[in-house]
Protein backbone atom coordinates (compact mmCIF):
# COMPACT_ATOMS: atom_id res chain seq x y z
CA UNK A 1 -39.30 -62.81 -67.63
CA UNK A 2 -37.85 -59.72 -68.67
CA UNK A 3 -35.42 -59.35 -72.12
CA UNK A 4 -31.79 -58.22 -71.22
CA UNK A 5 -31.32 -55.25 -73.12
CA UNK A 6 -28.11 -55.37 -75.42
CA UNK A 7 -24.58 -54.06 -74.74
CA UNK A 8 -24.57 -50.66 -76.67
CA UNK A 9 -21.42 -49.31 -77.76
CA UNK A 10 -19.99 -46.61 -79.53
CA UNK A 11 -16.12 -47.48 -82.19
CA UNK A 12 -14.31 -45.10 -84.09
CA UNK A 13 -11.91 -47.13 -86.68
CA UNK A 14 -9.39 -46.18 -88.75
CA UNK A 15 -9.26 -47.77 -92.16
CA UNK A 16 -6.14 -47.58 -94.10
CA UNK A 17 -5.25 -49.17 -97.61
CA UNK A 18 -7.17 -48.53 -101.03
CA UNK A 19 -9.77 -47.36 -99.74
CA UNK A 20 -10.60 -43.92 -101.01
CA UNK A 21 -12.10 -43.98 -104.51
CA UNK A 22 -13.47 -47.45 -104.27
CA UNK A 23 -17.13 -46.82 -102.76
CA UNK A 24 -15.63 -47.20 -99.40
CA UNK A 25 -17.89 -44.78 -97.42
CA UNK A 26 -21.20 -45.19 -99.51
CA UNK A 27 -20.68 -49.68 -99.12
CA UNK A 28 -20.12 -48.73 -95.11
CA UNK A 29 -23.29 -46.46 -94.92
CA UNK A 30 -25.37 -48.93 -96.61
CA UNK A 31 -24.11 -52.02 -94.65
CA UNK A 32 -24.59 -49.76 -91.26
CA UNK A 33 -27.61 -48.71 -92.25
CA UNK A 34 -28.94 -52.26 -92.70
CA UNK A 35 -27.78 -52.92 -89.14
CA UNK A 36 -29.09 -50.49 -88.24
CA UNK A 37 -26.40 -48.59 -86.76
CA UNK A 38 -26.63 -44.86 -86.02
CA UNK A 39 -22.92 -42.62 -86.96
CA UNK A 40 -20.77 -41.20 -89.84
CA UNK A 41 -17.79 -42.26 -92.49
CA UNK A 42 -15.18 -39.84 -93.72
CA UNK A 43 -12.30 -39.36 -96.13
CA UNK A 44 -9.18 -38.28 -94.34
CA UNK A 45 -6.72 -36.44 -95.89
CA UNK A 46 -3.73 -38.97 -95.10
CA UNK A 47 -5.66 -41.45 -97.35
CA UNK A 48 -7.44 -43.37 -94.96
CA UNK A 49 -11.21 -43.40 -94.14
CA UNK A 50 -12.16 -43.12 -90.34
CA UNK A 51 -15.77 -44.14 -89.42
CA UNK A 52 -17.78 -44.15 -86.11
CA UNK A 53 -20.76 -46.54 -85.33
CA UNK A 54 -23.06 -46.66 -82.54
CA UNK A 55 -25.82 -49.41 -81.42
CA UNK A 56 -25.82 -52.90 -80.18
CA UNK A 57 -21.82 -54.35 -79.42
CA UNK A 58 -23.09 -57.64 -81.99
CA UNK A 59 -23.95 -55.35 -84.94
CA UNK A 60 -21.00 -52.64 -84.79
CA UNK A 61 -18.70 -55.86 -84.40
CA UNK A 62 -20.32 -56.91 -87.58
CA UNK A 63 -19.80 -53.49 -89.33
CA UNK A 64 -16.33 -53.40 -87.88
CA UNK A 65 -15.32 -57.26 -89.33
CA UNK A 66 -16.76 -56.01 -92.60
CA UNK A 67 -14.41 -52.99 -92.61
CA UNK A 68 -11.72 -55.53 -93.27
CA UNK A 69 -12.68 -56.67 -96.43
CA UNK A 70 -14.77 -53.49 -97.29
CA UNK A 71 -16.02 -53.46 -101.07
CA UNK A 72 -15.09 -55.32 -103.84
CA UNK A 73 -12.74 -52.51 -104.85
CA UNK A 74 -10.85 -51.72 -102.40
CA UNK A 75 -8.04 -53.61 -100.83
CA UNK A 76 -7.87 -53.18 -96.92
CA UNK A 77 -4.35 -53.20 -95.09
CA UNK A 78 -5.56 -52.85 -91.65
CA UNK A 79 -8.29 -51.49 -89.12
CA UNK A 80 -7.32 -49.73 -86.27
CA UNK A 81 -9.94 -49.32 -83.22
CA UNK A 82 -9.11 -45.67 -82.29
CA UNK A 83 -12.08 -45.35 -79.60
CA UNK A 84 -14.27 -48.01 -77.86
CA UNK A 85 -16.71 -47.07 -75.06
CA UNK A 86 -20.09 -48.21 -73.69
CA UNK A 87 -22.71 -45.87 -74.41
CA UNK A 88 -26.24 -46.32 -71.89
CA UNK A 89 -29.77 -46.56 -73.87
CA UNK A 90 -30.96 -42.96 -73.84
CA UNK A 91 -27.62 -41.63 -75.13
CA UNK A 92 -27.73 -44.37 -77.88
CA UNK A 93 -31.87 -43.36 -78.68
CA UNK A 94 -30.37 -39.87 -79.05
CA UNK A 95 -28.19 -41.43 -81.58
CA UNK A 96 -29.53 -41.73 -85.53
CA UNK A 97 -28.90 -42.16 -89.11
CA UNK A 98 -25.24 -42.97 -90.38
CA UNK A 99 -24.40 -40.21 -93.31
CA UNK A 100 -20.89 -39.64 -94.81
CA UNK A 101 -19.49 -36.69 -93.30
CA UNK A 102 -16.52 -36.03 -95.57
């Protein structure tokens, strides 16, 4: 019997609150990264922090419930889903690495 492969999906989320100058972007590489998610995590000038994730729907939901608590220093006020979309499996295998990106 053959394995269903998993939902893949790309997010974009805004993250607003205190959450530039509080590790915010290096905590969310490292937890992507040990999903194993592929994307990036920036600083926006308006304060917030916008990141994109892309890779199995069950692991960017994880990454995107941890946004909302983020590190111990920061104090999140809310998460906004600005993009959601399926992605196929060759564009995710194109896909890799998550850096900071600003």
């Amino acid at each position: 019997m053959s394995e269903i492969a998993p939902e893949i999906v790309r997010v974009r989320a805004k993250i607003s609150g205190r959450v530039q100058g509080v590790f915010f972007r290096q905590s969310t590489r490292e937890q992507a990264r040990m999903l194993g998610l592929a994307g990036w995590v920036r600083n926006m000038d308006d304060g917030t922090v916008e990141m994109e994730a892309c890779g199995p729907k069950q692991k960017v939901d994880a990454l995107v419930a941890w946004c909302h608590e983020g590190p111990s220093a920061a104090k999140v006020d809310a998460v906004q889903i600005i993009l959601q979309n399926q992605l196929n499996q060759d564009a995710h295998k194109q896909e890799t690495g998550f850096e900071i990106v600003g």
